[in-house]
N, C-alpha and C. Protein backbone atom coordinates (compact mmCIF):
# COMPACT_ATOMS: atom_id res chain seq x y z
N UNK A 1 -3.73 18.73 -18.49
CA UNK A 1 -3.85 18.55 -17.08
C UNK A 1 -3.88 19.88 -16.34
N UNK A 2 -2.98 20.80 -16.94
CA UNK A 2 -3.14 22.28 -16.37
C UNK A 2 -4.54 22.71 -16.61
N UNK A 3 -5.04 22.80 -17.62
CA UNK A 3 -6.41 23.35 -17.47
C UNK A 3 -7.77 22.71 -16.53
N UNK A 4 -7.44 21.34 -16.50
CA UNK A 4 -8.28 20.86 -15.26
C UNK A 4 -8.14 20.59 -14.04
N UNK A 5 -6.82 21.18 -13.59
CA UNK A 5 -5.97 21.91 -12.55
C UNK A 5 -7.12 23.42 -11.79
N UNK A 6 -6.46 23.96 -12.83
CA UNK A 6 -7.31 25.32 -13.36
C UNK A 6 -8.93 25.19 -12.78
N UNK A 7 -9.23 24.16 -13.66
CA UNK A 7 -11.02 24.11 -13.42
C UNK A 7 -11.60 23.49 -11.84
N UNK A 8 -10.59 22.62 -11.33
CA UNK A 8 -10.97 22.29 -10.22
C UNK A 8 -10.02 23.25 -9.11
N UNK A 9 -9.41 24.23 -9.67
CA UNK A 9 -8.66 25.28 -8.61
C UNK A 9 -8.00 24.73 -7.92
N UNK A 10 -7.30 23.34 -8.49
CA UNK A 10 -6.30 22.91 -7.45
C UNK A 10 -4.85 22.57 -8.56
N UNK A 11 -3.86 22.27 -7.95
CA UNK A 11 -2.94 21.87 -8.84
C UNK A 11 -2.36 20.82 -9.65
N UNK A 12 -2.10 20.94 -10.93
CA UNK A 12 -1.88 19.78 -11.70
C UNK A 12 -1.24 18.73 -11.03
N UNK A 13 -0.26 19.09 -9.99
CA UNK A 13 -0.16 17.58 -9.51
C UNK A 13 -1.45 16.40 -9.20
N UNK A 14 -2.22 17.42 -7.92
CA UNK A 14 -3.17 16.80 -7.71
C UNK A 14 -4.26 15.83 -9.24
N UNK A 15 -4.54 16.67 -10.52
CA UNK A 15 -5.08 15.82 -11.12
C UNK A 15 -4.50 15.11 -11.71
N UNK A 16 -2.78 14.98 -11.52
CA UNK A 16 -2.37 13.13 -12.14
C UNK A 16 -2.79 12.41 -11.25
N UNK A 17 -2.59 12.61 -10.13
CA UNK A 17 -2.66 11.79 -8.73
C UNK A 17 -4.02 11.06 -8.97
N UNK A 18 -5.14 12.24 -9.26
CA UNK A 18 -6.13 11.21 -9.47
C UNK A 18 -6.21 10.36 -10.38
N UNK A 19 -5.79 11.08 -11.76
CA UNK A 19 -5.84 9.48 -12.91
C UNK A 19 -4.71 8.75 -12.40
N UNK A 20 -3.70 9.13 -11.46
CA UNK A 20 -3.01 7.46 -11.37
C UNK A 20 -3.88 6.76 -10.77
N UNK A 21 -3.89 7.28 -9.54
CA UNK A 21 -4.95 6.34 -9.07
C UNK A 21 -6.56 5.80 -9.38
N UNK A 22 -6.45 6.16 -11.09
CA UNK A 22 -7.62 5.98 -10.97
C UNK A 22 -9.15 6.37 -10.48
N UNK A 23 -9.08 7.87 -9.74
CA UNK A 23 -10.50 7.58 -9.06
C UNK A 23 -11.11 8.38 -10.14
N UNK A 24 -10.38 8.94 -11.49
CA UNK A 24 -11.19 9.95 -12.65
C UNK A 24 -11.41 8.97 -13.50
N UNK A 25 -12.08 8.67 -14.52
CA UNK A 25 -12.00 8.20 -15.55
C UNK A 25 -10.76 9.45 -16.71
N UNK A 26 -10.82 8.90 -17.36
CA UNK A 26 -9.92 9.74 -18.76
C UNK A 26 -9.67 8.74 -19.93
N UNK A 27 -9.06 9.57 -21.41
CA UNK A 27 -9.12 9.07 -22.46
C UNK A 27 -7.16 8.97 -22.50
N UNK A 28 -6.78 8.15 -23.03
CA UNK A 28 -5.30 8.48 -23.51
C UNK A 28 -5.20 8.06 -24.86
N UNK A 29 -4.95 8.93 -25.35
CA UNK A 29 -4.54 9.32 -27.15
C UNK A 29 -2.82 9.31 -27.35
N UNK A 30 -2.52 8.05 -27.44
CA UNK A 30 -1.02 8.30 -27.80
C UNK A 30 -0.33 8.09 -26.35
N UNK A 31 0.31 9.80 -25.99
CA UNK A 31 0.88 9.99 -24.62
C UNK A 31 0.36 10.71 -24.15
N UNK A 32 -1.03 11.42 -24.55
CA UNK A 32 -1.31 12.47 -24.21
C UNK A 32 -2.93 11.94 -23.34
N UNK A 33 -2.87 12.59 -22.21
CA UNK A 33 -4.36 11.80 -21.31
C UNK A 33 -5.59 13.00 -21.86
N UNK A 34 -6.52 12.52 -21.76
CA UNK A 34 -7.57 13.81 -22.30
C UNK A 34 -8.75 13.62 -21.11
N UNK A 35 -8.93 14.64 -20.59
CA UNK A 35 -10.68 14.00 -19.42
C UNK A 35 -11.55 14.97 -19.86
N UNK A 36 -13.03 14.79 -19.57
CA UNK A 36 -14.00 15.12 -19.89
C UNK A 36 -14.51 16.67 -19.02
N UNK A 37 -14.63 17.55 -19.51
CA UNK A 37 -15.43 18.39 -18.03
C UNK A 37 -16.58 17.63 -17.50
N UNK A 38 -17.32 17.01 -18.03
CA UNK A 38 -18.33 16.28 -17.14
C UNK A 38 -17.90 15.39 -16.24
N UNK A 39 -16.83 14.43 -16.54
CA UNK A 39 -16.25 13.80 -15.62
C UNK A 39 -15.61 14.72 -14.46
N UNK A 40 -15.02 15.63 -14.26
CA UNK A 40 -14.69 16.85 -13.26
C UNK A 40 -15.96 17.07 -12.49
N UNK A 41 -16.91 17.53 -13.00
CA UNK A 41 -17.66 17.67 -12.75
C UNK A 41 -18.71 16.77 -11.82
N UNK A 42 -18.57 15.23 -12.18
CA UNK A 42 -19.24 14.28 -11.70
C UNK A 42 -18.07 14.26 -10.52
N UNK A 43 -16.76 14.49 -10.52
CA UNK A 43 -15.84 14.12 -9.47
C UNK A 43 -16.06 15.69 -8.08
N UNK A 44 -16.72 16.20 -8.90
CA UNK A 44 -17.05 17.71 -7.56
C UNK A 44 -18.39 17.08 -7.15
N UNK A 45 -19.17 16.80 -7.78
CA UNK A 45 -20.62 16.44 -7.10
C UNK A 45 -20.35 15.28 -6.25
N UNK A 46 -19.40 14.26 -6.55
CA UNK A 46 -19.67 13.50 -5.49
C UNK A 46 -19.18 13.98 -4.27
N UNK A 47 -17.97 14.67 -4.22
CA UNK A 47 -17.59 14.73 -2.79
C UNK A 47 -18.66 16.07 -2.39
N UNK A 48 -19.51 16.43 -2.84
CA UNK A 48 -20.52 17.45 -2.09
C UNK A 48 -20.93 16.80 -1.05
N UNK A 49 -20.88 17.65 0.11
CA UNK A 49 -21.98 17.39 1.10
C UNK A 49 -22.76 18.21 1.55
N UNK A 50 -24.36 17.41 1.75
CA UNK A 50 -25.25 18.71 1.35
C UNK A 50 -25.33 19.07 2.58
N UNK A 51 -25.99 20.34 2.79
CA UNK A 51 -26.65 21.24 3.99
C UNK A 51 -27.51 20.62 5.02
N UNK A 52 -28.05 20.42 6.37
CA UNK A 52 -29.17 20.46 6.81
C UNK A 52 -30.05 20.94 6.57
């Protein structure tokens, strides 16, 4: 979770918050949650808003 903390430059709290709530997809192996960089990735493109 720290490293996709890291990748979206915000803090690991913030990315449990999203898999609690659900708005990431992710894998859980055991106890351990695993997410995709593409999924990060699909979660930055949506909130883009484009230019005029």
């Amino acid at each position: 979770m720290a490293q996709a903390g890291d990748y979206l430059r915000t803090g690991e709290r913030f990315v449990r918050r999203l898999v609690a709530e659900r708005r990431i997809s992710y894998v859980k192996l055991g106890k351990y949650v695993r997410l995709q960089r593409s999924t990060l990735d699909a979660f930055i493109e949506a909130g883009r808003i484009p230019c005029d």
